[in-house]
Protein backbone atom coordinates (compact mmCIF):
# COMPACT_ATOMS: atom_id res chain seq x y z
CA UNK A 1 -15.99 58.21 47.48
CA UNK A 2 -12.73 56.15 48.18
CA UNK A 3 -10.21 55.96 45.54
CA UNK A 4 -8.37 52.95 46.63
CA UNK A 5 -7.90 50.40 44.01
CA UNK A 6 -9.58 47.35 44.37
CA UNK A 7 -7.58 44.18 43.16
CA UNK A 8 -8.48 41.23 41.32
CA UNK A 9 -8.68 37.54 42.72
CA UNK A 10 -4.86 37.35 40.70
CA UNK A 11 -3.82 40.52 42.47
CA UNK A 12 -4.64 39.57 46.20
CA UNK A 13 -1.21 39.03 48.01
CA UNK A 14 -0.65 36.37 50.12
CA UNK A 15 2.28 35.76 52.86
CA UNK A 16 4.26 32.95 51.83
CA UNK A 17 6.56 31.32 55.22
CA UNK A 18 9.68 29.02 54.27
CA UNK A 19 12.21 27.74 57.41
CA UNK A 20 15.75 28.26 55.94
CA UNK A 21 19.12 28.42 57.99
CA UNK A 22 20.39 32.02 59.04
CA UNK A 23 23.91 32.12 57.07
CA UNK A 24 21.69 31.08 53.67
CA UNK A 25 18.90 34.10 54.54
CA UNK A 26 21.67 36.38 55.56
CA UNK A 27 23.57 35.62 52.38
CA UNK A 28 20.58 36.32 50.39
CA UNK A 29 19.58 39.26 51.93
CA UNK A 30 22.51 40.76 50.94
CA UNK A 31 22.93 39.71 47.51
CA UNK A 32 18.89 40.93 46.72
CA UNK A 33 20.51 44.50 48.96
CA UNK A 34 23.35 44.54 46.50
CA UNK A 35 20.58 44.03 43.64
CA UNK A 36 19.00 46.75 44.97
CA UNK A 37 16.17 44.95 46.37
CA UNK A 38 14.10 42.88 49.42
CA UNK A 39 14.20 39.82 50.10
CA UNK A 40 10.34 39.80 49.22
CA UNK A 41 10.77 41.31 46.07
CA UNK A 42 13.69 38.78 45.50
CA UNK A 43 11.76 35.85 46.30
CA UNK A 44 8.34 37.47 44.40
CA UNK A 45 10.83 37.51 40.80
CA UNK A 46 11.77 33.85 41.34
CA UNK A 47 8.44 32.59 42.13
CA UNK A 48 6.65 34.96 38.94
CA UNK A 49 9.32 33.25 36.82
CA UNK A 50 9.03 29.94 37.81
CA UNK A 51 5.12 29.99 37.42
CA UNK A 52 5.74 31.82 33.91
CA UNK A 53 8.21 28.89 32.84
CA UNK A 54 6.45 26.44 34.54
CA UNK A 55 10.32 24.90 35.84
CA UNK A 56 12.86 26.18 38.06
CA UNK A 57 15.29 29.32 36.47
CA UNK A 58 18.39 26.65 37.23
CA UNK A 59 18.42 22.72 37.23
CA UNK A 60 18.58 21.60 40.25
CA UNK A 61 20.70 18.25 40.57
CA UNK A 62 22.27 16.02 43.54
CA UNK A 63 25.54 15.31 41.92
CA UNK A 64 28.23 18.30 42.67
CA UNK A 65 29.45 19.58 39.29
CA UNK A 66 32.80 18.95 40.88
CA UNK A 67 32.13 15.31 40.95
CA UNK A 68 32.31 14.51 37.29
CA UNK A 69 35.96 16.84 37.10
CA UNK A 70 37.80 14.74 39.89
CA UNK A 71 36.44 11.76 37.90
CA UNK A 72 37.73 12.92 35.09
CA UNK A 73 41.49 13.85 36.57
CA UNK A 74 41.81 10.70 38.98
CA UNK A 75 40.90 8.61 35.65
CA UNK A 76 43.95 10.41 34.06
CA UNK A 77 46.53 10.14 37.06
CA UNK A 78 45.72 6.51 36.62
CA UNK A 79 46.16 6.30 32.85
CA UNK A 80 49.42 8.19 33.15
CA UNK A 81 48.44 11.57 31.80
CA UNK A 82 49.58 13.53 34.57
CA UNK A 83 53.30 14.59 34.90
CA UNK A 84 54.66 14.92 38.36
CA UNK A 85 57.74 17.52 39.15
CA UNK A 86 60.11 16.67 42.03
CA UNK A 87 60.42 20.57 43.09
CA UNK A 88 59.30 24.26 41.41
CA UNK A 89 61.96 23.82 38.91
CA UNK A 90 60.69 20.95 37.16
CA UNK A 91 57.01 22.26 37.68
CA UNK A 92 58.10 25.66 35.90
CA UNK A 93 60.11 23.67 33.02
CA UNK A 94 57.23 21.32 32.18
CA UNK A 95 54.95 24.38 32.03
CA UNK A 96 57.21 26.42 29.56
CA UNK A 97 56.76 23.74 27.26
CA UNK A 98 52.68 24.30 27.34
């Protein structure tokens, strides 16, 4: 008699393949190492939790977060909120006052 387990349709494993560029896999790899796991584990927690939650664990979005904050200071260089020093003196003497 063979006591292997036998899994359920839910519990088959499957090989999933994705293309993705070195430097990102590399990067990853080490962060799940540091984590103190595989990539496929890695990658097996973010897919679990993005069936469970039926939406990505992050919002994705096209617009750099950075965007809106240069925005934001270029509008106030051009409003005149932003004072200017001539040298480190100036700099150092307007921050004092902060």
């Amino acid at each position: 008699m063979s006591s292997t387990k036998s899994r359920s349709k839910s519990e088959v494993r499957v090989t999933v393949q994705a293309r993705i560029d070195k430097q990102t896999k590399d990067a990853a790899m080490a962060a799940f190492k540091a984590m103190g796991m595989d990539m496929s584990t890695g990658i097996s927690i973010y897919l679990n939790q993005v069936a469970h939650d039926q939406r990505m664990p992050f919002t994705p979005s096209a617009a750099d977060p950075l965007d809106a904050t240069l925005a934001d200071a270029l509008a106030d260089v051009k409003a005149g909120r932003v004072e200017h020093a001539d040298n480190y003196a100036a700099y150092k003497a307007a921050m004092d006052k902060l």
